[in-house]
PDB file of N, CA and C in Angstrom:
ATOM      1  N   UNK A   1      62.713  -3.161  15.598  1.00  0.00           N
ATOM      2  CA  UNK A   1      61.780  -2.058  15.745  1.00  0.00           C
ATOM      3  C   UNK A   1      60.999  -1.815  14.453  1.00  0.00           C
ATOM      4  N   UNK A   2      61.809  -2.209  13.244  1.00  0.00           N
ATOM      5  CA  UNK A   2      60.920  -1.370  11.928  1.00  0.00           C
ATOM      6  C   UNK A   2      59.742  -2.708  12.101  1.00  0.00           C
ATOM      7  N   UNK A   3      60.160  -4.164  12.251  1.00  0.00           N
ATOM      8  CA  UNK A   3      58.741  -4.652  12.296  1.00  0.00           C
ATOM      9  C   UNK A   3      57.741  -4.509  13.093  1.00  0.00           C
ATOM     10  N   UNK A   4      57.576  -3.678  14.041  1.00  0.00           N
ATOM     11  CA  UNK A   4      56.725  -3.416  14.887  1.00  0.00           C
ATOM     12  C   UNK A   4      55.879  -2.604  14.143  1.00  0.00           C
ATOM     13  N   UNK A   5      56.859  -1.197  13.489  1.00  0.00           N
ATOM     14  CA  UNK A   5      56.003  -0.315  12.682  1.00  0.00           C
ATOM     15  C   UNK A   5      55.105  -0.731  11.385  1.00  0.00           C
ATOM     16  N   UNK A   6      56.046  -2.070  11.063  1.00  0.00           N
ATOM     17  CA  UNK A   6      55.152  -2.294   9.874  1.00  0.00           C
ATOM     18  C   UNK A   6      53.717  -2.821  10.282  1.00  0.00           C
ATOM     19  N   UNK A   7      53.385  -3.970  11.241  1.00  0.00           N
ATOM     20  CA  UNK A   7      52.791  -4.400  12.015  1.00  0.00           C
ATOM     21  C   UNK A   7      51.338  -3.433  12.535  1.00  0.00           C
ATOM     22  N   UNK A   8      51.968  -2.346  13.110  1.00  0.00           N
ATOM     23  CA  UNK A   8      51.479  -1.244  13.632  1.00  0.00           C
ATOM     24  C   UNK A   8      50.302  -0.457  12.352  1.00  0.00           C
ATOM     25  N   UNK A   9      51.354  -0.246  11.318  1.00  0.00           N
ATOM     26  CA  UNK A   9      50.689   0.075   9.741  1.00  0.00           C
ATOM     27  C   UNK A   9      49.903  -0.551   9.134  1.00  0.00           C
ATOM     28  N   UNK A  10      49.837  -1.708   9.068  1.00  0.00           N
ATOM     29  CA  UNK A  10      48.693  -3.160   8.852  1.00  0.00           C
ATOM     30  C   UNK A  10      47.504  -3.163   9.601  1.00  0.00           C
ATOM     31  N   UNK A  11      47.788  -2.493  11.193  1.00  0.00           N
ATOM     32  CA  UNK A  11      46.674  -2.789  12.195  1.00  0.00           C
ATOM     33  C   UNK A  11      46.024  -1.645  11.864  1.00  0.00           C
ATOM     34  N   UNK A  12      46.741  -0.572  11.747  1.00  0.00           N
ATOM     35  CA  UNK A  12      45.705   0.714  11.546  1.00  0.00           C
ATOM     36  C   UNK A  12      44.839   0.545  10.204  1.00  0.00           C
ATOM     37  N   UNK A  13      45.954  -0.066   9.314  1.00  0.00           N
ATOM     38  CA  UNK A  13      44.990   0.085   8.125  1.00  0.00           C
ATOM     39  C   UNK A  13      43.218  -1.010   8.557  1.00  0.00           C
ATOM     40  N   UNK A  14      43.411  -1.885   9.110  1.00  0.00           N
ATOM     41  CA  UNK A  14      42.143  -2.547   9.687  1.00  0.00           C
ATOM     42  C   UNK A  14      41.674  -1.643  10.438  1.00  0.00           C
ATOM     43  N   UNK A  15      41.777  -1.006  11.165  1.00  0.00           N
ATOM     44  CA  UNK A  15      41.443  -0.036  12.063  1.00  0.00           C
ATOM     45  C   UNK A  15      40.349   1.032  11.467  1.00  0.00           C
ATOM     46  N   UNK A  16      40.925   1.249  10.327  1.00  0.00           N
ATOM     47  CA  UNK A  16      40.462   2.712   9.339  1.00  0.00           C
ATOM     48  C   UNK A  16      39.232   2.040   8.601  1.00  0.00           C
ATOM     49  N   UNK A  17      39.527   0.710   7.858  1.00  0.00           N
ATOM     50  CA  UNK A  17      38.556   0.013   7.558  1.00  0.00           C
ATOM     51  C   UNK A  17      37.328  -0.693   8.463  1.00  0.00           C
ATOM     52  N   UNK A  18      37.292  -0.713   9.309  1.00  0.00           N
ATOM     53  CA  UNK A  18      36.390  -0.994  10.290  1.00  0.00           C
ATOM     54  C   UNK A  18      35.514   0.169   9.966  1.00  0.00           C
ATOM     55  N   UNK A  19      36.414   1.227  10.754  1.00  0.00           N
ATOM     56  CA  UNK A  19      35.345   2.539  11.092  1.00  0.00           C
ATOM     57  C   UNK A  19      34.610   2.856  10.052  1.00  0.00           C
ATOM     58  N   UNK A  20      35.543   2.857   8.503  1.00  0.00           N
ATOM     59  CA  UNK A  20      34.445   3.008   7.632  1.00  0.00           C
ATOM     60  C   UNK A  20      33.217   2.455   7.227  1.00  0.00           C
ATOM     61  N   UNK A  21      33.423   1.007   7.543  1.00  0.00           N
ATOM     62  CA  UNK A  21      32.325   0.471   7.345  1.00  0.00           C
ATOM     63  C   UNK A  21      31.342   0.671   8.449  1.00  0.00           C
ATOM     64  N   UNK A  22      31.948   0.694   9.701  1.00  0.00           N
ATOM     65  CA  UNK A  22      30.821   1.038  10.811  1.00  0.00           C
ATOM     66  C   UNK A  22      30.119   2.627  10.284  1.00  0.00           C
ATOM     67  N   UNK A  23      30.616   3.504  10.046  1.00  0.00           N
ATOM     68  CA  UNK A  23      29.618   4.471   9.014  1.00  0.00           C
ATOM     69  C   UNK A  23      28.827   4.252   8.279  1.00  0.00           C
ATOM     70  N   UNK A  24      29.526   3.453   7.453  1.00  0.00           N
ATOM     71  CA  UNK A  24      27.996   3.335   6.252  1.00  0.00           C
ATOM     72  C   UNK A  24      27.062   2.093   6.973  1.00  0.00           C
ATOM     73  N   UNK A  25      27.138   1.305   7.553  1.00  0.00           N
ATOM     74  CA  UNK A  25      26.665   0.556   8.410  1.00  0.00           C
ATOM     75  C   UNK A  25      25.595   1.325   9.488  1.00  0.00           C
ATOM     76  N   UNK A  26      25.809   1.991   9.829  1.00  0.00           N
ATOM     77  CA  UNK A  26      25.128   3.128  11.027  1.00  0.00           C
ATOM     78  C   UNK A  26      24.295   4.357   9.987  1.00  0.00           C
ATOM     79  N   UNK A  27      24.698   4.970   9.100  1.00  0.00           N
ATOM     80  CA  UNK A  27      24.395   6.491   8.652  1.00  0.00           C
ATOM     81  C   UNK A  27      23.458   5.673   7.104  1.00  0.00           C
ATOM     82  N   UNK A  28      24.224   4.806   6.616  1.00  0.00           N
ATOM     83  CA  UNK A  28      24.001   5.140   4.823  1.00  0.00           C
ATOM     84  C   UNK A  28      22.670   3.854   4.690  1.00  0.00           C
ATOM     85  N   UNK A  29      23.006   2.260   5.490  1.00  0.00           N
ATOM     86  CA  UNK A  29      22.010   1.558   5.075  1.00  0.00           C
ATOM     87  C   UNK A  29      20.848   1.901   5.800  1.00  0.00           C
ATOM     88  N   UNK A  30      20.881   2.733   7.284  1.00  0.00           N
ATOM     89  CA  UNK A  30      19.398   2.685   7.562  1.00  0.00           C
ATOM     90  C   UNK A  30      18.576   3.552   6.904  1.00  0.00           C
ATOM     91  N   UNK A  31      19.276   4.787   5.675  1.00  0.00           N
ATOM     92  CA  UNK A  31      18.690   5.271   5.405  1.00  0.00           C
ATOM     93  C   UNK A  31      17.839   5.343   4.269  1.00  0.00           C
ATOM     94  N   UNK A  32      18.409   4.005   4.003  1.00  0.00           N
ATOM     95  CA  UNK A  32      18.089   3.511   2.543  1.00  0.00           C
ATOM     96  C   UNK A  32      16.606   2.263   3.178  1.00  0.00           C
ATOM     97  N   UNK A  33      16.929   1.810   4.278  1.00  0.00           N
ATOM     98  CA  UNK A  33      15.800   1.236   4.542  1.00  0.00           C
ATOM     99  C   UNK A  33      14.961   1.529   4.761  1.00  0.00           C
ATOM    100  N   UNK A  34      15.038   2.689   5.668  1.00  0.00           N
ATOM    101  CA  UNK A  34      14.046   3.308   5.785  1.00  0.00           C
ATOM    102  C   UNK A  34      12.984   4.463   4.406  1.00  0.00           C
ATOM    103  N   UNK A  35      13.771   4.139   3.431  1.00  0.00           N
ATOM    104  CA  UNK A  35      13.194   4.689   2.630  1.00  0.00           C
ATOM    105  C   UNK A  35      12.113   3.289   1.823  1.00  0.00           C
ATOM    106  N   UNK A  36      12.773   2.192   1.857  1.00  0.00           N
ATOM    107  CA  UNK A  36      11.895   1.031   1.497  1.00  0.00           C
ATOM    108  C   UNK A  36      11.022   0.807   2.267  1.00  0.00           C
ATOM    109  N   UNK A  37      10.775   0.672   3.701  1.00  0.00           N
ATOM    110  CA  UNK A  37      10.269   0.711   4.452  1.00  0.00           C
ATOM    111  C   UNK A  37       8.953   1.545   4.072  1.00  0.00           C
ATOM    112  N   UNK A  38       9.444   2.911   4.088  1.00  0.00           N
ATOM    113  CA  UNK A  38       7.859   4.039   3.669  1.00  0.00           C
ATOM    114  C   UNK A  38       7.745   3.839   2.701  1.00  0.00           C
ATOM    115  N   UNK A  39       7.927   3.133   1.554  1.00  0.00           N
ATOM    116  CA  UNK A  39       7.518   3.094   0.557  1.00  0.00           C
ATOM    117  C   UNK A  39       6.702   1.878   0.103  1.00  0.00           C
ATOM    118  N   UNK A  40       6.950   0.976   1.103  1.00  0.00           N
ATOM    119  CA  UNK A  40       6.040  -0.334   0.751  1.00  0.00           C
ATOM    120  C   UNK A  40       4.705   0.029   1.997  1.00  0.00           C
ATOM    121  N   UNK A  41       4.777   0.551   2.778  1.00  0.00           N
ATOM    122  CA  UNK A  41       3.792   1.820   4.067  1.00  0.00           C
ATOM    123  C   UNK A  41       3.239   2.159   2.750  1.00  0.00           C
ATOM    124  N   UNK A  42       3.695   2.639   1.872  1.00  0.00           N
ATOM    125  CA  UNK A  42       2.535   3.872   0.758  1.00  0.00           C
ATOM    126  C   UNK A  42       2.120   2.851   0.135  1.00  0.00           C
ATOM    127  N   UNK A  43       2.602   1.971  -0.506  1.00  0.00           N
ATOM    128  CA  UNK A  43       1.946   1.067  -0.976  1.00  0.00           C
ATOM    129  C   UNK A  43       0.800   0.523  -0.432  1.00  0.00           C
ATOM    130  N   UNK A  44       1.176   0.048   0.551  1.00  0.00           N
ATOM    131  CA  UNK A  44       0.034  -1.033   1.222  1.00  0.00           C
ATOM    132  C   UNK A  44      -1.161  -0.103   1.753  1.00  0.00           C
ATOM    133  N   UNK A  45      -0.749   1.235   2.411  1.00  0.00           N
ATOM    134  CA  UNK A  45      -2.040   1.713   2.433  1.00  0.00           C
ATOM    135  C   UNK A  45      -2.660   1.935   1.172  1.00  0.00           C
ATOM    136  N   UNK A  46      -2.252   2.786  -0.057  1.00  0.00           N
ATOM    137  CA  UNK A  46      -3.029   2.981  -1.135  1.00  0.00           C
ATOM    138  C   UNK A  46      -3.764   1.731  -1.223  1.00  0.00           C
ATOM    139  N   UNK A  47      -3.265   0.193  -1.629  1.00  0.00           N
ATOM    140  CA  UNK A  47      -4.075  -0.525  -1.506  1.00  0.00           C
ATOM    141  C   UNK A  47      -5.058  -1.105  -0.840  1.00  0.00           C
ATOM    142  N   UNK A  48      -4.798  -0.584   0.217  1.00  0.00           N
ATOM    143  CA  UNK A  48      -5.913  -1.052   1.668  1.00  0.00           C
ATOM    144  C   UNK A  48      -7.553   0.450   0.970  1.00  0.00           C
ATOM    145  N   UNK A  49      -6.919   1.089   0.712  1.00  0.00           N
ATOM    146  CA  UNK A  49      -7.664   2.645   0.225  1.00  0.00           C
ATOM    147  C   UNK A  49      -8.544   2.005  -1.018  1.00  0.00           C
ATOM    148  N   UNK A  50      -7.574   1.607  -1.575  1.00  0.00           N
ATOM    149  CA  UNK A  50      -8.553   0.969  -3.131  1.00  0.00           C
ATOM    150  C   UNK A  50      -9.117   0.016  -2.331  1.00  0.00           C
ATOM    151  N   UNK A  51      -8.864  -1.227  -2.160  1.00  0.00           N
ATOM    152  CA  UNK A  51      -9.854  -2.290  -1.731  1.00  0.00           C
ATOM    153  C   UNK A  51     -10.882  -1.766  -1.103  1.00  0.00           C
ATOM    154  N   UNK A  52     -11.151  -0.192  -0.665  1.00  0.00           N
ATOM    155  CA  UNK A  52     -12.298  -0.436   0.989  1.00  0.00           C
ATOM    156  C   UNK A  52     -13.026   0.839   0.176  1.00  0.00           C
ATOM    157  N   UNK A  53     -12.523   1.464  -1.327  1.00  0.00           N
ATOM    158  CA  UNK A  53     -13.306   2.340  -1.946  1.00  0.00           C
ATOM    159  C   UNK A  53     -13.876   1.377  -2.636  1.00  0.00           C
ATOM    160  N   UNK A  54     -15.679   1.785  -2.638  1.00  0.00           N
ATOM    161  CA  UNK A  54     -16.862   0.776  -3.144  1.00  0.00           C
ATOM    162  C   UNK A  54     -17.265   1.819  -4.268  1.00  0.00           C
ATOM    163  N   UNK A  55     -16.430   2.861  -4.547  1.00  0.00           N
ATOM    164  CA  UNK A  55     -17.092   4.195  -5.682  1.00  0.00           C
ATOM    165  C   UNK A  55     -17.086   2.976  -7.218  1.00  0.00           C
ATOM    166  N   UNK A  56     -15.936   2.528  -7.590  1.00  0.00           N
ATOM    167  CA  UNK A  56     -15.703   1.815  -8.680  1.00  0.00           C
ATOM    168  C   UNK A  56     -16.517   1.232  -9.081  1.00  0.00           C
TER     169      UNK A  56
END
């Protein structure tokens, strides 16, 4: 029986580690992409803005 529990203790610990990573996986990188994302958006318009201003 105690090796079952140990067994049991090993699986959860994978268990716990999964979920955490499925968090930051789900919550933490899209939010970081999405911040690269709008930020190369600001980029590229400002530059689309400069190229099509003829004031210079």
């Amino acid at each position: 029986m105690k090796r079952y529990y140990k067994f049991f203790g090993r699986q959860l610990g994978v268990i716990i580690a999964c979920l955490g990573i499925g968090i930051l996986a789900v919550f933490v990188v899209p939010f970081y992409w999405w911040i690269i994302v709008v930020g190369g958006g600001i980029v590229y318009f400002g530059f689309t803005i400069m190229n099509h201003n003829h004031h210079c």
